[in-house]
N, C-alpha and C. Protein backbone atom coordinates (compact mmCIF):
# COMPACT_ATOMS: atom_id res chain seq x y z
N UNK A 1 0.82 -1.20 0.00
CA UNK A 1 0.00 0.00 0.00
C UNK A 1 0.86 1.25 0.00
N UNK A 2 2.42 1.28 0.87
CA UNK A 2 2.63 2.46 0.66
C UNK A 2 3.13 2.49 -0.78
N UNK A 3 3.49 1.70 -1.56
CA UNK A 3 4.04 1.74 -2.68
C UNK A 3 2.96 2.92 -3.22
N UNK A 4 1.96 1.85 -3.57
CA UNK A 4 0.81 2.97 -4.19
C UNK A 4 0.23 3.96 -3.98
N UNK A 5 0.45 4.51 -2.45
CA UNK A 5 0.15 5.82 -2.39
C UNK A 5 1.37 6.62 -2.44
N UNK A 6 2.30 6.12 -2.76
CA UNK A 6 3.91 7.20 -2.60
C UNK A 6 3.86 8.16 -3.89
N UNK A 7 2.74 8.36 -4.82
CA UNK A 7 2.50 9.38 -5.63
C UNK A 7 3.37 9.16 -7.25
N UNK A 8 2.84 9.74 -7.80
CA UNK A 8 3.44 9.75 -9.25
C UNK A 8 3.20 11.14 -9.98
N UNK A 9 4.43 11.45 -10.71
CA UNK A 9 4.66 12.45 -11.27
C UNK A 9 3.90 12.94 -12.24
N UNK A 10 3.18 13.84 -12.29
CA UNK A 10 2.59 14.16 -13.65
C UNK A 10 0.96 14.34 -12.98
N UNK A 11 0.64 13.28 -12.16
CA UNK A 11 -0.52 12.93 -12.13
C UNK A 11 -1.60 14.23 -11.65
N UNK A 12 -2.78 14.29 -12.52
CA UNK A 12 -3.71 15.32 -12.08
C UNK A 12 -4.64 15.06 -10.52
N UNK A 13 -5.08 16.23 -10.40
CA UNK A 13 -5.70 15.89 -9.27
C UNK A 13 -6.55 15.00 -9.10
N UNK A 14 -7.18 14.83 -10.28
CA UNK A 14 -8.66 13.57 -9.89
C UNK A 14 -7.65 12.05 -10.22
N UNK A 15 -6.97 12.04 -10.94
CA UNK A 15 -5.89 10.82 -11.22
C UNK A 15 -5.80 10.38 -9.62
N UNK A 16 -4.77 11.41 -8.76
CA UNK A 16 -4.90 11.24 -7.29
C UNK A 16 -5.98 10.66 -7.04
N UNK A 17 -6.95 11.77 -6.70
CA UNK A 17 -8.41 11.06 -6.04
C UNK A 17 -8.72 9.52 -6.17
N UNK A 18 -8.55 9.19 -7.93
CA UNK A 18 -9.48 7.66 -8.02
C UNK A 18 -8.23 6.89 -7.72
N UNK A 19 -6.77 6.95 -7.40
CA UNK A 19 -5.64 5.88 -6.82
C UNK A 19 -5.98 5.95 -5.30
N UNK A 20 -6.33 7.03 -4.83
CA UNK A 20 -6.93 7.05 -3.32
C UNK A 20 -8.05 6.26 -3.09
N UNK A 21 -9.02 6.72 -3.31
CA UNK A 21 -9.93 5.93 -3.39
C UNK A 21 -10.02 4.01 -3.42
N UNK A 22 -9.12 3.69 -4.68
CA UNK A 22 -8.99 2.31 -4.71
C UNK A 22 -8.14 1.65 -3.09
N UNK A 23 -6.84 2.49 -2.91
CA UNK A 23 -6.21 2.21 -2.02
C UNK A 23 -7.00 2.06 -0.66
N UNK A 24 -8.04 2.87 -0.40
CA UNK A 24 -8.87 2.72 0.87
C UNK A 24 -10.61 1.91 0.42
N UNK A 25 -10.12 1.07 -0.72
CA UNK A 25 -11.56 0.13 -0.94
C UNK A 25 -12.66 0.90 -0.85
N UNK A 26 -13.09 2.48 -1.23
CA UNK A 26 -13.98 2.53 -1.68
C UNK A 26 -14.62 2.77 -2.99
N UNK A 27 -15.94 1.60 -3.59
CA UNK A 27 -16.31 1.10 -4.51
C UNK A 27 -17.23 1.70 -4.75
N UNK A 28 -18.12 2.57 -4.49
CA UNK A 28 -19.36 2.74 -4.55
C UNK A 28 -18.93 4.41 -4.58
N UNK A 29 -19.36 5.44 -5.71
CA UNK A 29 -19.49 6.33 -6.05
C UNK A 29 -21.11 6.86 -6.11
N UNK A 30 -21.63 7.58 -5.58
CA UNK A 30 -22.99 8.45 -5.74
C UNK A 30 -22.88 9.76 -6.37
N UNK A 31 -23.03 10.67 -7.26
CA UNK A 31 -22.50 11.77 -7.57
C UNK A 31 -23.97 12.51 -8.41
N UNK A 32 -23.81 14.00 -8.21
CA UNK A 32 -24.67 14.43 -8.58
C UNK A 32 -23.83 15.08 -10.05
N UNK A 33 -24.02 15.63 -11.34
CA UNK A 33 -23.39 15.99 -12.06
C UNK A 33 -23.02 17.43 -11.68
N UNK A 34 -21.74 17.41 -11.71
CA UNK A 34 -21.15 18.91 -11.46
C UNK A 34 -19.87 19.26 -12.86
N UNK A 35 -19.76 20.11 -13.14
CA UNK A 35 -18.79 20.28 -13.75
C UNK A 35 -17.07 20.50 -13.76
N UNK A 36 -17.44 21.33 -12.16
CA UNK A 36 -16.21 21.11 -11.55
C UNK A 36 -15.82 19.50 -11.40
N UNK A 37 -16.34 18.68 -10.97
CA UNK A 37 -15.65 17.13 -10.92
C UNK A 37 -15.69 16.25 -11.77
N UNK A 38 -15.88 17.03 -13.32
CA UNK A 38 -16.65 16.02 -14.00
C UNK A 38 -15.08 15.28 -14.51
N UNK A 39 -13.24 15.70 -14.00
CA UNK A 39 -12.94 15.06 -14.52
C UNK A 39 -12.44 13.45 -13.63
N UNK A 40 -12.79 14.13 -12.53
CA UNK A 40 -12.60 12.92 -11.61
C UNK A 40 -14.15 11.81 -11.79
N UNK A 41 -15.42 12.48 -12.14
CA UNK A 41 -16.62 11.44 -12.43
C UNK A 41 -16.05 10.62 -13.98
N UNK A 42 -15.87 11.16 -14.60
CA UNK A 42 -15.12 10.66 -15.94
C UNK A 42 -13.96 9.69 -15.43
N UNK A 43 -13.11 9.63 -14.96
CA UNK A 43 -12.32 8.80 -14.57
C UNK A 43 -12.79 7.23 -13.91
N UNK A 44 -13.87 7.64 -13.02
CA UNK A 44 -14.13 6.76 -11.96
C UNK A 44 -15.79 5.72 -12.86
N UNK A 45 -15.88 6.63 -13.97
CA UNK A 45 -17.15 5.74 -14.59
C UNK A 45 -16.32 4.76 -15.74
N UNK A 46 -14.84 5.19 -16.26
CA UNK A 46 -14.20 4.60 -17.32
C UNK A 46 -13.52 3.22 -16.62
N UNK A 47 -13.40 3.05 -14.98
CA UNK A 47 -12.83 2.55 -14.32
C UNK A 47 -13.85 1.34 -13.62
N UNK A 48 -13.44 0.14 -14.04
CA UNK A 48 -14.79 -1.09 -13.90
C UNK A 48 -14.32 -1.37 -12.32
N UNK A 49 -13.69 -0.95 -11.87
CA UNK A 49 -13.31 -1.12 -9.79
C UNK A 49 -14.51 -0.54 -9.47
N UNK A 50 -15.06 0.59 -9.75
CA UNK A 50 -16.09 0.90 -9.41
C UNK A 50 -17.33 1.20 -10.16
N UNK A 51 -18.62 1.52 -8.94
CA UNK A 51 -20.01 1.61 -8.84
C UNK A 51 -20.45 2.62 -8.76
N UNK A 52 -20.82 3.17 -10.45
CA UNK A 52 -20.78 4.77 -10.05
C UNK A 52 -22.60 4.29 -10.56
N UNK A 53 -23.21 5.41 -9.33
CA UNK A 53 -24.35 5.58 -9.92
C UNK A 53 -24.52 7.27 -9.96
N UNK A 54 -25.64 7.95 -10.66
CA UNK A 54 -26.20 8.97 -10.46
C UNK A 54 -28.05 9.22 -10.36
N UNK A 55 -27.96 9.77 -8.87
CA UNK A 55 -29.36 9.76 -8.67
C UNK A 55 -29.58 10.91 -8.74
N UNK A 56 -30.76 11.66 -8.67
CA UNK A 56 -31.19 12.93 -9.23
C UNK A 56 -30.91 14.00 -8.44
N UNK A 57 -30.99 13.37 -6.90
CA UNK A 57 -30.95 14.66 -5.76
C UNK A 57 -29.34 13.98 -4.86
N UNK A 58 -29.23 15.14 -4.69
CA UNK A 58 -28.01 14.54 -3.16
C UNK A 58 -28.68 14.06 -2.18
N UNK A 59 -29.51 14.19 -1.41
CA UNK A 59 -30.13 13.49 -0.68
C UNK A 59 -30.55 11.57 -0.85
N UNK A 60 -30.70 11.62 -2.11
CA UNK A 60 -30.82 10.48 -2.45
C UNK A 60 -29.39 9.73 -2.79
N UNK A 61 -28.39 10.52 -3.41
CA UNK A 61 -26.84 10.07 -2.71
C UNK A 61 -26.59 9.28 -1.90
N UNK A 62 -26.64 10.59 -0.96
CA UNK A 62 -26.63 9.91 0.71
C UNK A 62 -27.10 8.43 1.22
N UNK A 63 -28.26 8.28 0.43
CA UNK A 63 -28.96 7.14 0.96
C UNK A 63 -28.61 6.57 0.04
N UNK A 64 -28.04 6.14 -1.07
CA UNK A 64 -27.81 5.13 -1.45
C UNK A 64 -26.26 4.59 -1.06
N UNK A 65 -25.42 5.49 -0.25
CA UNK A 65 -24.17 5.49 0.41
C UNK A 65 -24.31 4.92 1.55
N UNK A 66 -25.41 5.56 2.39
CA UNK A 66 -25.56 5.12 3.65
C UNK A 66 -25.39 3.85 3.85
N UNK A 67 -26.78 3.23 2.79
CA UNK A 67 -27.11 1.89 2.83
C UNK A 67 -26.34 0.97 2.31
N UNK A 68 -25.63 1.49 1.11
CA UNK A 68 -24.41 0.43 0.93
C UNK A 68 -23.14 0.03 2.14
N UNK A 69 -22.99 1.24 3.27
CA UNK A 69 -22.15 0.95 4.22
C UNK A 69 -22.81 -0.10 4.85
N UNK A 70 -24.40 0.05 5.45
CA UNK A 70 -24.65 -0.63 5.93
C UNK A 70 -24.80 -2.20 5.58
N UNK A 71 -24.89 -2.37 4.10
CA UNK A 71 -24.30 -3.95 3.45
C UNK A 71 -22.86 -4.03 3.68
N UNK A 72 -21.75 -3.51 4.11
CA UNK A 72 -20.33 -3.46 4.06
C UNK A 72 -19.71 -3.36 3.07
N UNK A 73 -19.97 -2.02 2.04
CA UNK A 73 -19.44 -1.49 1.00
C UNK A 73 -19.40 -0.04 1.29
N UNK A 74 -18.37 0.37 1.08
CA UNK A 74 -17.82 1.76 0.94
C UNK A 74 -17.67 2.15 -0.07
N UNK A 75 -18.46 3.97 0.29
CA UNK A 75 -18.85 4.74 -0.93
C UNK A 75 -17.98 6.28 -0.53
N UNK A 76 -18.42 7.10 -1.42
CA UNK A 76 -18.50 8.41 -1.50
C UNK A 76 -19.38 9.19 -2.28
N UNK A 77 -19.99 10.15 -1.44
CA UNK A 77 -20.81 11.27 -2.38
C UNK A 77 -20.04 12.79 -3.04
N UNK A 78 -20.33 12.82 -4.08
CA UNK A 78 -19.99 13.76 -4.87
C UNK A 78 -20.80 14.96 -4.98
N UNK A 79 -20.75 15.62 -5.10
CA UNK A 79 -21.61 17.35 -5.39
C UNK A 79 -20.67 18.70 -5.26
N UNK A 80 -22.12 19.28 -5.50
CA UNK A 80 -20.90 20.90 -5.56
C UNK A 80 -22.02 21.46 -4.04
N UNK A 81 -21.17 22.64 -3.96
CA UNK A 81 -21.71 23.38 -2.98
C UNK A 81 -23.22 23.20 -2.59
N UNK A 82 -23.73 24.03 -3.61
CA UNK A 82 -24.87 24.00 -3.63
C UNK A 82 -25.83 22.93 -3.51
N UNK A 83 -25.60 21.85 -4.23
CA UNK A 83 -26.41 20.21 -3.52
C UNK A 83 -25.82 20.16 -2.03
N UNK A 84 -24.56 20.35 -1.27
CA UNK A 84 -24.63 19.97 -0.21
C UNK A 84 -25.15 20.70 1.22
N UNK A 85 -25.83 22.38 0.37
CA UNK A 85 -26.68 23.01 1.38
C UNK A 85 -28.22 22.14 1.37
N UNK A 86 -28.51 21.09 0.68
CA UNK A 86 -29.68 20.59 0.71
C UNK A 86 -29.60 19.43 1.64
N UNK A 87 -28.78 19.08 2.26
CA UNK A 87 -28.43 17.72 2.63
C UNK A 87 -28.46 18.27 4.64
N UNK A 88 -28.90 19.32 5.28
CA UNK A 88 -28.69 19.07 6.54
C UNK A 88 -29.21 18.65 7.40
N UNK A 89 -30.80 18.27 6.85
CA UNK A 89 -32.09 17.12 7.64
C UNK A 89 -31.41 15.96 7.21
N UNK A 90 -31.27 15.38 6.38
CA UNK A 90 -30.76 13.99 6.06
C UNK A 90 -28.82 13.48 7.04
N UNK A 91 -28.14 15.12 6.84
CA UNK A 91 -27.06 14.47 7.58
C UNK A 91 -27.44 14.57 9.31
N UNK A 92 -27.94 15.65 9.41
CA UNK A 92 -28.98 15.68 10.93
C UNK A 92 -29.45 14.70 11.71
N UNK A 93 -30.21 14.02 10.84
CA UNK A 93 -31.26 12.70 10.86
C UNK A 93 -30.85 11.65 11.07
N UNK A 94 -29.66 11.61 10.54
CA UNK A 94 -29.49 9.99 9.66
C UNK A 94 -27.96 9.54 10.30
N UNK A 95 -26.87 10.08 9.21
CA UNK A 95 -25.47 10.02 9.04
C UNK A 95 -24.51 10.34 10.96
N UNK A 96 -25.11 11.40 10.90
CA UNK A 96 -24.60 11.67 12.76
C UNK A 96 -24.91 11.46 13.52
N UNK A 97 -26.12 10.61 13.91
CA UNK A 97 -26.45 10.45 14.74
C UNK A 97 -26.36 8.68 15.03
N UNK A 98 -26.33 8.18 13.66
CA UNK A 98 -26.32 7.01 13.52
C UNK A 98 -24.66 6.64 13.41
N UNK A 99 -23.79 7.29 13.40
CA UNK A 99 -22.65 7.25 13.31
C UNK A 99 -21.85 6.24 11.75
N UNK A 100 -22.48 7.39 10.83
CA UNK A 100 -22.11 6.47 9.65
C UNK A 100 -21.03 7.14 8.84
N UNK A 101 -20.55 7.03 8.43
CA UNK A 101 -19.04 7.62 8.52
C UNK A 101 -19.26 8.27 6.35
N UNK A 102 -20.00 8.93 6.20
CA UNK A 102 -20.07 9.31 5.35
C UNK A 102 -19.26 10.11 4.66
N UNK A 103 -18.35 9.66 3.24
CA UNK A 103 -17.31 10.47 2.93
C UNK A 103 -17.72 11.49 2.20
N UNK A 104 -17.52 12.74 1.90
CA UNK A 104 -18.53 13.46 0.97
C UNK A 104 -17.20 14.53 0.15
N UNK A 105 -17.37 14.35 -1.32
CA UNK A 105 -16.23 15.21 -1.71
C UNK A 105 -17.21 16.62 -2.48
N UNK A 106 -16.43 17.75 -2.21
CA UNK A 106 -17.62 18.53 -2.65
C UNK A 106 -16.65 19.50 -3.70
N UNK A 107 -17.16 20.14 -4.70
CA UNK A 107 -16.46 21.35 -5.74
C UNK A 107 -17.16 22.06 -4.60
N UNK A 108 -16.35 23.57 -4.81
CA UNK A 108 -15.91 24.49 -3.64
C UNK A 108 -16.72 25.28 -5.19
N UNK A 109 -17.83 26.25 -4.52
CA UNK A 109 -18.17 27.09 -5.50
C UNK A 109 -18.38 28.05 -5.22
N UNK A 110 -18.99 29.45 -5.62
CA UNK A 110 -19.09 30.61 -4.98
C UNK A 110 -18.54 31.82 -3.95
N UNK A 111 -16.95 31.08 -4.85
CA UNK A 111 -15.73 31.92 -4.10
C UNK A 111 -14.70 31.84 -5.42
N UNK A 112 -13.78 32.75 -4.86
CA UNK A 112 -12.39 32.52 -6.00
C UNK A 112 -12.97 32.52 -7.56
N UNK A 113 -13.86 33.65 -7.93
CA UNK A 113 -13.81 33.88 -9.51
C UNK A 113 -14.86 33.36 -9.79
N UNK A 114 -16.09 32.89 -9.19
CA UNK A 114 -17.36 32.47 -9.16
C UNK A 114 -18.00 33.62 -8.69
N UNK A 115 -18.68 34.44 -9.94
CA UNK A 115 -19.32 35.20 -9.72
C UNK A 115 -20.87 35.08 -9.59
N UNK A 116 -21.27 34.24 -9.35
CA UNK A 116 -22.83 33.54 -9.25
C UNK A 116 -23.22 34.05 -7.69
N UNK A 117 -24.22 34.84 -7.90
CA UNK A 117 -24.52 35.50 -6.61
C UNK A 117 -25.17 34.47 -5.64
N UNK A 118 -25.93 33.52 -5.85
CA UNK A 118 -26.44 32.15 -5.75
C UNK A 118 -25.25 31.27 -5.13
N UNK A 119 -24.54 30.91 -5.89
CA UNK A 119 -23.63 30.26 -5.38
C UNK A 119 -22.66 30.75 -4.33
N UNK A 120 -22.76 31.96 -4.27
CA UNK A 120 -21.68 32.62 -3.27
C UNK A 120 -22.55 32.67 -1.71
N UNK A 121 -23.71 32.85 -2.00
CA UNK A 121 -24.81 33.17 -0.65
C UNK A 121 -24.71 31.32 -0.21
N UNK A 122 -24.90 30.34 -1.19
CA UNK A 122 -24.92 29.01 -0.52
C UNK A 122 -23.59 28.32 0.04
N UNK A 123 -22.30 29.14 -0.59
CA UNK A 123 -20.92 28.62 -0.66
C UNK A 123 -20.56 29.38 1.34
N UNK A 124 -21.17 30.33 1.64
CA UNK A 124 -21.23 30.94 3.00
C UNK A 124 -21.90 29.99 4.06
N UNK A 125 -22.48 28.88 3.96
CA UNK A 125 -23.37 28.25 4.69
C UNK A 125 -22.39 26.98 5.01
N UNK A 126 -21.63 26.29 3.99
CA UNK A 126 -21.71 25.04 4.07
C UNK A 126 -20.42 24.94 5.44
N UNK A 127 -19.66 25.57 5.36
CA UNK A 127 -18.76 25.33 6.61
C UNK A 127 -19.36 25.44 8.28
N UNK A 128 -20.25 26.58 8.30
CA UNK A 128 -21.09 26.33 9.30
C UNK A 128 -22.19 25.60 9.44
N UNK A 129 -22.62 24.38 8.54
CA UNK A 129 -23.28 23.35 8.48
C UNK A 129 -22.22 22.61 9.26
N UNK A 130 -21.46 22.31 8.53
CA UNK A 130 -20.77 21.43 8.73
C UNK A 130 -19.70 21.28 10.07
N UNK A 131 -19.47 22.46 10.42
CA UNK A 131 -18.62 22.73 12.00
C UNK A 131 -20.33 22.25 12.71
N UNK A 132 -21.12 23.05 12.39
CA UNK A 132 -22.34 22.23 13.68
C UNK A 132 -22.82 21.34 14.20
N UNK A 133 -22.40 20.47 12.69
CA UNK A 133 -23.02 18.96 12.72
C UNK A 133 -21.67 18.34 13.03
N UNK A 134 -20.16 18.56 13.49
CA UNK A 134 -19.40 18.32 14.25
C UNK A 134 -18.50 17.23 12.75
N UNK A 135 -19.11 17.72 11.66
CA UNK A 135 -18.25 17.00 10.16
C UNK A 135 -16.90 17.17 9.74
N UNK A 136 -16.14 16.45 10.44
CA UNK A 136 -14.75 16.78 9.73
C UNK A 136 -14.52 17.61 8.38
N UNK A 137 -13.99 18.24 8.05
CA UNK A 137 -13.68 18.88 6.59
C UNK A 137 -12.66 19.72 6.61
N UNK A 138 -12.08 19.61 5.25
CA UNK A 138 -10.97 20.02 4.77
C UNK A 138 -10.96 20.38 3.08
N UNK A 139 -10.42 21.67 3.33
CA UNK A 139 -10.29 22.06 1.60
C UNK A 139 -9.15 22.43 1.24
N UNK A 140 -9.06 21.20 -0.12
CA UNK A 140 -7.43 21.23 -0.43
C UNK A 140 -7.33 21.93 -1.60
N UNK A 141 -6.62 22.02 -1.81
CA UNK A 141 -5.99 23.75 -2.53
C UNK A 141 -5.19 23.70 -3.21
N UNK A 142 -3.86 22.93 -2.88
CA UNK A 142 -2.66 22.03 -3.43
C UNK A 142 -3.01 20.78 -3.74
N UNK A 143 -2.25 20.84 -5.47
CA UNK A 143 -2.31 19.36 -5.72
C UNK A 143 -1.45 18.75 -4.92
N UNK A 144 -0.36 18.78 -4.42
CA UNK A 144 0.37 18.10 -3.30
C UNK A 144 0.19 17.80 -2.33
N UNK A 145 -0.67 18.01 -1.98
CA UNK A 145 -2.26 17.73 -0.86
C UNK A 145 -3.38 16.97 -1.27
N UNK A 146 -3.38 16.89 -2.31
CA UNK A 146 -4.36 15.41 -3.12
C UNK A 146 -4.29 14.47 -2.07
N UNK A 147 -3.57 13.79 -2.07
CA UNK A 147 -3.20 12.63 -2.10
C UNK A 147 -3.07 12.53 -0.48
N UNK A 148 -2.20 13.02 0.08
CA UNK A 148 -2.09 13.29 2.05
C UNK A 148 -3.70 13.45 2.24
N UNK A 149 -4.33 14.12 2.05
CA UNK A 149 -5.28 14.98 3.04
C UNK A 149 -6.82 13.81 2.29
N UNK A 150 -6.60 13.72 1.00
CA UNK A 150 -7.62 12.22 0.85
C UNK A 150 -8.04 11.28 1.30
N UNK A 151 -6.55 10.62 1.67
CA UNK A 151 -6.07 9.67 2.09
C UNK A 151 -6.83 9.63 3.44
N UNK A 152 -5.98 10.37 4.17
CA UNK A 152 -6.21 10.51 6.06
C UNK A 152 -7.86 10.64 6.46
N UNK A 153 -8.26 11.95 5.38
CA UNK A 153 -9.70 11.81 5.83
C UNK A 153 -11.00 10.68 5.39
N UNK A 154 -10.20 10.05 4.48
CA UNK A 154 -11.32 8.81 4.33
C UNK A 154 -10.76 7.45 5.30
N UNK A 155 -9.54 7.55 6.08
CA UNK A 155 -9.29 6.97 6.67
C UNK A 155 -10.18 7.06 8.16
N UNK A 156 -10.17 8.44 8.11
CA UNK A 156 -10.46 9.04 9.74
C UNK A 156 -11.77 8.61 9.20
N UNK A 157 -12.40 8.81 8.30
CA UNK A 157 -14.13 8.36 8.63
C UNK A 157 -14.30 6.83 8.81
N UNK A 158 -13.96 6.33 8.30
CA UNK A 158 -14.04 4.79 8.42
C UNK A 158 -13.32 4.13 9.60
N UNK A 159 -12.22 5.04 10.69
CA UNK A 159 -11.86 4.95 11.81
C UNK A 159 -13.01 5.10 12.87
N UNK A 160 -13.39 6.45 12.89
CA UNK A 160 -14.03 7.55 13.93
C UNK A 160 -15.29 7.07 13.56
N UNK A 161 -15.91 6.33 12.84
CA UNK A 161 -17.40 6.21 12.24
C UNK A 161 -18.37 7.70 12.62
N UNK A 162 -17.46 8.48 11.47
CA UNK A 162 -18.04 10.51 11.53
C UNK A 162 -17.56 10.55 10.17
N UNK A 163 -18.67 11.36 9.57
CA UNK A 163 -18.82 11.86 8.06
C UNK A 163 -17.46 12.86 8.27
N UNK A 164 -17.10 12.91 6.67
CA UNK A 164 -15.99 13.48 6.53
C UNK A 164 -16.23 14.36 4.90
N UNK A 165 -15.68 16.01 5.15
CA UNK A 165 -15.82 16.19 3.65
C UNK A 165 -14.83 16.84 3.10
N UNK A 166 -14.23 16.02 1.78
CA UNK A 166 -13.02 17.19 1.33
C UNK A 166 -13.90 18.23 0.29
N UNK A 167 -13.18 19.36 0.65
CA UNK A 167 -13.56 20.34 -0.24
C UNK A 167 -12.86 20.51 -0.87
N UNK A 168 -12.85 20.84 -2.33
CA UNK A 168 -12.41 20.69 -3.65
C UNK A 168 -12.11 22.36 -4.00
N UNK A 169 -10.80 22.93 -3.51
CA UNK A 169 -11.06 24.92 -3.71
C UNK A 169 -10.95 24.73 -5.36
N UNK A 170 -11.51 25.94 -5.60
CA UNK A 170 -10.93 26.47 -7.13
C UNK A 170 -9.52 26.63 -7.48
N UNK A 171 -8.69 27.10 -6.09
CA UNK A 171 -7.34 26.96 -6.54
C UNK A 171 -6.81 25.44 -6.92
N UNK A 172 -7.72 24.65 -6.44
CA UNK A 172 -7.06 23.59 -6.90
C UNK A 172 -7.49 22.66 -8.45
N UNK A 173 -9.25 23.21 -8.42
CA UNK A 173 -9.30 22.21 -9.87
C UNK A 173 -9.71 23.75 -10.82
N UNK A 174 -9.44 24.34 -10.70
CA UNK A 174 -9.47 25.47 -11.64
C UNK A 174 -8.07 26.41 -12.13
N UNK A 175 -7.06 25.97 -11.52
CA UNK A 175 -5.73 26.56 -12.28
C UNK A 175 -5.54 26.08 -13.46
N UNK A 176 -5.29 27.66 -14.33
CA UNK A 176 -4.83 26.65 -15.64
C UNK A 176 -6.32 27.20 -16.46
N UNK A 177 -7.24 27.24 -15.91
CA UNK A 177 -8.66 27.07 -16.81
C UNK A 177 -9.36 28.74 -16.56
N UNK A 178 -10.20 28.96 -17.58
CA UNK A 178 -11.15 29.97 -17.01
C UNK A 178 -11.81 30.13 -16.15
N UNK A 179 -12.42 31.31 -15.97
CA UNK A 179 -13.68 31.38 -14.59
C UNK A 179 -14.93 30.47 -14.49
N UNK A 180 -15.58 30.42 -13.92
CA UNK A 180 -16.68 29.57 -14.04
C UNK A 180 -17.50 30.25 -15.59
């Protein structure tokens, strides 16, 4: 294992993500379509290791994550900002209290050159969701941080049985590219 996480040269950020991912056995992808991740969803649907589905709402994500933990398969949910201000009765309800260790990777939107007034008013919420509901999270920024800060926090959820979310900044999957 450390072989395979000791990193490789060249590699993009979502490249990282789906070698992480395999390395900590999780199979089961839920994702809502975003554009920011569409190159890590592209990766992980070309890739027969995993179970990518897409259901219509994040909420319904969740539950199809939940319940696969609870068969003993490990997942992750995908979304952008904005699907994960819809999700705080369901992580409320369900995920924290039941102690289900939900990994959740999110595009970071409505900051850094996202001029969507919408997205900037919902992109203000999600950290204080998420400090309340006591959700680990972290937003990586550096691609040289891919891979460390992936790693640990899908470790720590499947340790700590507590949802965990990396946040995906613009400095990290938007260098190089235009504004939104």
């Amino acid at each position: 294992m450390a072989e395979e996480m000791a990193g490789r040269a060249g590699e993009t950020w979502d490249e990282i993500v789906v070698r992480v991912l395999k390395a900590n056995e999780v199979k089961l992808v839920a994702y809502v379509p975003d554009k920011v991740l569409a190159p890590v969803i592209k990766r992980l649907q070309a890739d027969d290791y995993f179970t990518v589905i897409s259901p219509a709402r994040e909420e319904e994500a969740v539950g199809i994550v939940t319940g696969a933990y609870m068969a003993g398969l490990r997942g992750i949910v995908l979304m952008q900002t904005s699907g994960f201000t819809t999700l705080a009765n369901v992580l409320a309800s369900l995920t924290v209290p039941c102690q289900i260790p939900l990994v959740m990777m999110i595009s970071e939107r409505g900051t850094i050159g996202d001029h969507q007034l919408g997205q900037a008013i919902v992109c203000r919420t999600m950290r204080p969701i998420l400090e309340t509901l006591g959700i680990e999270h972290f937003a990586i920024q550096r691609l040289e941080d891919v891979e460390f800060v992936t790693d640990r926090m899908i470790k720590q959820a499947f340790t700590t049985q507590a949802g965990a979310a990396l946040i995906m900044s613009p400095l990290l999957t938007s260098r190089g590219k235009k504004s939104y």
